[in-house]
Protein backbone atom coordinates (compact mmCIF):
# COMPACT_ATOMS: atom_id res chain seq x y z
CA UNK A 1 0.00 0.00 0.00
CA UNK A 2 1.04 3.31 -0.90
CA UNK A 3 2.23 5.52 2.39
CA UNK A 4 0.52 9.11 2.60
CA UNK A 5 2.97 11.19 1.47
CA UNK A 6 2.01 15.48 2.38
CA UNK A 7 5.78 16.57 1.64
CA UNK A 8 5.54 19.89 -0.59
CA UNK A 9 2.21 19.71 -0.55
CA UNK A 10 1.37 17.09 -2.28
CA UNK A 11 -2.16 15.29 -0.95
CA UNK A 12 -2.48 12.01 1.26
CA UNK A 13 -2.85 9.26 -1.42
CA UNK A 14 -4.34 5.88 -0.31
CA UNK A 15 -3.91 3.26 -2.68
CA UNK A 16 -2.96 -0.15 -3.53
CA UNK A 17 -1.65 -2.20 -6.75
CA UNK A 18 -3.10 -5.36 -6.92
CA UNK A 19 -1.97 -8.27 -8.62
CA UNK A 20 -4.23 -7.78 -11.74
CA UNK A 21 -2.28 -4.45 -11.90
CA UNK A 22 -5.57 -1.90 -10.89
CA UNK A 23 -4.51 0.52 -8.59
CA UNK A 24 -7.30 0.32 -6.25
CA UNK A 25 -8.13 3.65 -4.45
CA UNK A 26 -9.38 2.83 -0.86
CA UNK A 27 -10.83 6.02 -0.20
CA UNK A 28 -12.42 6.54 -3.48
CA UNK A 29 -12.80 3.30 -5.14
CA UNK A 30 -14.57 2.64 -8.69
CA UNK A 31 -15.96 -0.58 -9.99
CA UNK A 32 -13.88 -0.20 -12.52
CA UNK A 33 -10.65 -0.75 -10.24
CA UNK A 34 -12.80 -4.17 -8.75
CA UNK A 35 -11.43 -7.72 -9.97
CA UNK A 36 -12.55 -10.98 -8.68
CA UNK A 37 -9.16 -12.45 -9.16
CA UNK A 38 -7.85 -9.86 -6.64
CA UNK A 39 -11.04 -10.24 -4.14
CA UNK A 40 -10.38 -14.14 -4.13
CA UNK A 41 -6.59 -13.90 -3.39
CA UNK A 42 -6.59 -11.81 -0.90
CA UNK A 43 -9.72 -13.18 1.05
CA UNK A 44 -8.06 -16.58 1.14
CA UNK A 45 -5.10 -15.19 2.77
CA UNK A 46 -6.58 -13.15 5.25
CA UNK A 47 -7.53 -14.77 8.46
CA UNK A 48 -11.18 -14.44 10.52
CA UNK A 49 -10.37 -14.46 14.52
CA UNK A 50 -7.06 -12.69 14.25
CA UNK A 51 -5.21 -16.28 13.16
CA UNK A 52 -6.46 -17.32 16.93
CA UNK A 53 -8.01 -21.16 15.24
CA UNK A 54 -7.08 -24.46 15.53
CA UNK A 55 -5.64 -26.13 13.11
CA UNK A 56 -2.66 -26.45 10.52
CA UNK A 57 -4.77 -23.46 8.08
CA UNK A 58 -5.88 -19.80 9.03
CA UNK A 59 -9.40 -20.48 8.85
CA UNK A 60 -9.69 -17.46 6.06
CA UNK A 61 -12.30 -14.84 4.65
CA UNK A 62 -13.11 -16.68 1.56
CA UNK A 63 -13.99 -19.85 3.35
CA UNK A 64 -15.90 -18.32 6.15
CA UNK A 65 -17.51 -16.24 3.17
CA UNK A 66 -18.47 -19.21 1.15
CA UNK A 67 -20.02 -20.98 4.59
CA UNK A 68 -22.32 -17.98 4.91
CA UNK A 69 -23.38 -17.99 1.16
CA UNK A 70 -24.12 -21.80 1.75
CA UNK A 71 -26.02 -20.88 4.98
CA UNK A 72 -27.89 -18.15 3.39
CA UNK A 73 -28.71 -20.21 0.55
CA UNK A 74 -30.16 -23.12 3.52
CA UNK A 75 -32.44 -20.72 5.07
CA UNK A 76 -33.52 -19.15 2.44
CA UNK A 77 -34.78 -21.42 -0.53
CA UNK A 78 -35.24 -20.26 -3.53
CA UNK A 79 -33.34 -17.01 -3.36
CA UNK A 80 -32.51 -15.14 -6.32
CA UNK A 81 -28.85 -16.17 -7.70
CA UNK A 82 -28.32 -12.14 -6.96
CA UNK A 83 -28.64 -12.39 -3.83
CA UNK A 84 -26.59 -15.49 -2.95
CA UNK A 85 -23.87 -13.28 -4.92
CA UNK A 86 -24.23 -10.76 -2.21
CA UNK A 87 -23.67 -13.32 0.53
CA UNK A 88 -20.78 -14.22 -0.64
CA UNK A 89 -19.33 -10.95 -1.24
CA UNK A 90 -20.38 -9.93 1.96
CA UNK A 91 -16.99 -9.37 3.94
CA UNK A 92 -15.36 -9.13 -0.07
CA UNK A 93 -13.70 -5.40 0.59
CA UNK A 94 -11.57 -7.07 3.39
CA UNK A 95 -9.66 -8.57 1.01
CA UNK A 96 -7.78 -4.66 1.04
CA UNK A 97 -8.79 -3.34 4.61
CA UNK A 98 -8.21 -6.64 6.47
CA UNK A 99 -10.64 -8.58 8.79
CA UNK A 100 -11.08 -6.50 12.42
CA UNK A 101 -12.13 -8.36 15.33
CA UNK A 102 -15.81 -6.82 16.78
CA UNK A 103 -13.80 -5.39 19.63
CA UNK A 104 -11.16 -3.43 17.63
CA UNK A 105 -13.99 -2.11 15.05
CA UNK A 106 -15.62 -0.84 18.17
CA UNK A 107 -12.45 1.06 19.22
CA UNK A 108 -11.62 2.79 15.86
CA UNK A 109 -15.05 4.02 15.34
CA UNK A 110 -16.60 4.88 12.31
CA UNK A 111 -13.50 5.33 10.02
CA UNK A 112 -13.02 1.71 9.86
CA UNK A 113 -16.78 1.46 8.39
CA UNK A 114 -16.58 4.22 6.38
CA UNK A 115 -13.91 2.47 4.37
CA UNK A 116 -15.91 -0.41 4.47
CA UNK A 117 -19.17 1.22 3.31
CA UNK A 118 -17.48 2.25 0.13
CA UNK A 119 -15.86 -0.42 -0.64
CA UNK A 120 -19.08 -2.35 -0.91
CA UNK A 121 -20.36 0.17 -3.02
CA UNK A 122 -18.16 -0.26 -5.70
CA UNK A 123 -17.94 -4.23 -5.29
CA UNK A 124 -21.75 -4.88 -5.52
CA UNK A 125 -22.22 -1.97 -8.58
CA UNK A 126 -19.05 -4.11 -10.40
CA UNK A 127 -21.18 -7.32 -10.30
CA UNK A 128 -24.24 -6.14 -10.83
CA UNK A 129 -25.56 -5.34 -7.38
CA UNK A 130 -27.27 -2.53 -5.58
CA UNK A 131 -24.38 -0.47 -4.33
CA UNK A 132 -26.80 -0.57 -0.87
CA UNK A 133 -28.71 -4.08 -0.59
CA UNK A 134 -32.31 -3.83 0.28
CA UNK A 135 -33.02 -4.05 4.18
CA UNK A 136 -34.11 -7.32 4.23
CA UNK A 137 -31.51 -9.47 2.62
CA UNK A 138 -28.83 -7.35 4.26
CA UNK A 139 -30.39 -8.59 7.55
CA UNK A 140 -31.02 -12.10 5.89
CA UNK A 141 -27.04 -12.34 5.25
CA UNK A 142 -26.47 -10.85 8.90
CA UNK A 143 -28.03 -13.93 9.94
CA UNK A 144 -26.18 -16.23 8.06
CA UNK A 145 -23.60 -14.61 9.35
CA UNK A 146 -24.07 -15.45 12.90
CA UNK A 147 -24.65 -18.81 12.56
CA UNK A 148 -21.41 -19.07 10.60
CA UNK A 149 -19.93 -17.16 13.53
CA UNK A 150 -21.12 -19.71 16.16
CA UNK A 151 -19.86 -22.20 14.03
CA UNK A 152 -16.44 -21.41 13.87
CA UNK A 153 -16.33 -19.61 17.54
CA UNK A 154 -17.60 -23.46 19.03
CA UNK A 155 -15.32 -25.59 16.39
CA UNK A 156 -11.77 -24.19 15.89
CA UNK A 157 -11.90 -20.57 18.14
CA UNK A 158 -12.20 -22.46 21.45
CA UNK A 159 -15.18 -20.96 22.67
CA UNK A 160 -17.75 -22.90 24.70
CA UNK A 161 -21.38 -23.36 23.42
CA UNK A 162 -22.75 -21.09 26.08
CA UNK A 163 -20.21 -18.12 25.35
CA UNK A 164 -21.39 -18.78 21.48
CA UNK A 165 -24.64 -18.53 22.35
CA UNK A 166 -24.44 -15.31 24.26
CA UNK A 167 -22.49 -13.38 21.69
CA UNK A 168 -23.96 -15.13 18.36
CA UNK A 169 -27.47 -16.55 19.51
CA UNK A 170 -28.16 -20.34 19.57
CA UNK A 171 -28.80 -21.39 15.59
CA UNK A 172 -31.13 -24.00 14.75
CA UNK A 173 -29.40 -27.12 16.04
CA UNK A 174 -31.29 -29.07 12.29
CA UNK A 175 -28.98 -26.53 10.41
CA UNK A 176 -25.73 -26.62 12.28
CA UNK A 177 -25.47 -30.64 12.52
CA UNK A 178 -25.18 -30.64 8.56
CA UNK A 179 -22.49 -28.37 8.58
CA UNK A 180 -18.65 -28.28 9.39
CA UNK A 181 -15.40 -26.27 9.79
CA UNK A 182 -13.21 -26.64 6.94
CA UNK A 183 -9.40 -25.56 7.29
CA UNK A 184 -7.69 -25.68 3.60
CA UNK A 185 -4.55 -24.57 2.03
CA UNK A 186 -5.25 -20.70 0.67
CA UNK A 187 -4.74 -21.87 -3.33
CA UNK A 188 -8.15 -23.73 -2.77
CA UNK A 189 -10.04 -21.72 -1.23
CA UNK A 190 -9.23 -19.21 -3.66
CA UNK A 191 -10.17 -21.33 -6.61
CA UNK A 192 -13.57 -22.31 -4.54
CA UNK A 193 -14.30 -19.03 -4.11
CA UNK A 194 -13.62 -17.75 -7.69
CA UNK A 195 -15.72 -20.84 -8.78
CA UNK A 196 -18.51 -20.10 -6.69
CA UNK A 197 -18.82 -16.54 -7.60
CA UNK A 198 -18.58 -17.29 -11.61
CA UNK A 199 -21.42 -20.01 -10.51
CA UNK A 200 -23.47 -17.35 -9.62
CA UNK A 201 -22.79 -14.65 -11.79
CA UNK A 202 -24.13 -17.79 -14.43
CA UNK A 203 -27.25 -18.45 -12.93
CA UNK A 204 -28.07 -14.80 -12.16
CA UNK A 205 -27.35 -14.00 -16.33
């Protein structure tokens, strides 16, 4: 990432050169600028909990994001193709701003979800998304969420069902006995994830 650089007056920049070679403007980003290749590399190397999982993996972004898309998908059937899209894109602009524990988001304020909010923006408007999801399947993917959450907080974070329960809500026990934790090696992930989203991007066209 570029450093802000004010010497002789020149303005902050805030940028970053992917590997598809966009320079991607984090504090004015265009869909333009927004790659797949680069979203799917990056979430596969970033890691949910702060690395603090069990296992011989980080359990990463792009897995946890393609568990909530199959969630999503479970408790909602039928859903539009769209909107499976948007589940798993949900967390996609941490694959340049990083994945923040709830505590530290808390602590930095708004800034942090600034960055976020725009992100988004330009992710969803690249692949054919609203740049703001309607209200209800932004609260139908915050749902998926948490049961992904209690998931991986009860299988690899070493949390107790109880302390999942409290911070995540209990999910329906049906839904969570069909799914598991997977820990993989980052090059498959990525290609899952990059196969999931072309999936979708098919069955939405």
């Amino acid at each position: 990432m570029a450093v802000a650089n004010t010497r002789r007056g020149q303005p902050p920049r805030a940028w970053q050169r992917m590997l598809s070679g966009r320079r991607l403007d984090l504090l004015d980003p265009t869909p333009m600028d927004i790659e797949i290749e680069d979203i799917a590399h990056g979430l596969a190397f970033v890691a949910r909990w702060n690395g603090q999982t069990q296992g011989d993996y980080p359990y990463s972004v792009a897995e946890h994001s393609l568990l909530v898309e199959d969630i999503f998908t479970r408790q909602n059937p039928g859903i539009a193709a769209r909107w499976r899209l948007a589940a798993l894109l949900h967390d996609a602009p941490e694959y340049v701003i990083g994945d923040m524990i709830s505590p530290v988001k808390a602590a930095i304020g708004t800034a942090y979800g600034d960055l976020d909010q725009r992100l988004t923006a330009a992710i969803h408007l690249r692949f054919g998304l609203p740049a703001a999801l309607p209200v209800a399947i932004k609260r139908a993917i915050k749902a998926a969420d948490k049961v992904s959450a209690w998931l991986e907080a009860v299988q690899i974070a070493g949390f107790s069902p109880a302390e999942a329960n409290k911070l995540f809500g209990l999910p329906a026990p049906t839904l969570v006995a069909a799914l598991e934790i997977r820990l993989r090696p980052p090059v498959l992930v990525r290609a899952d994830y990059t196969a999931r989203h072309k999936a979708l991007l098919e069955l939405e066209s």
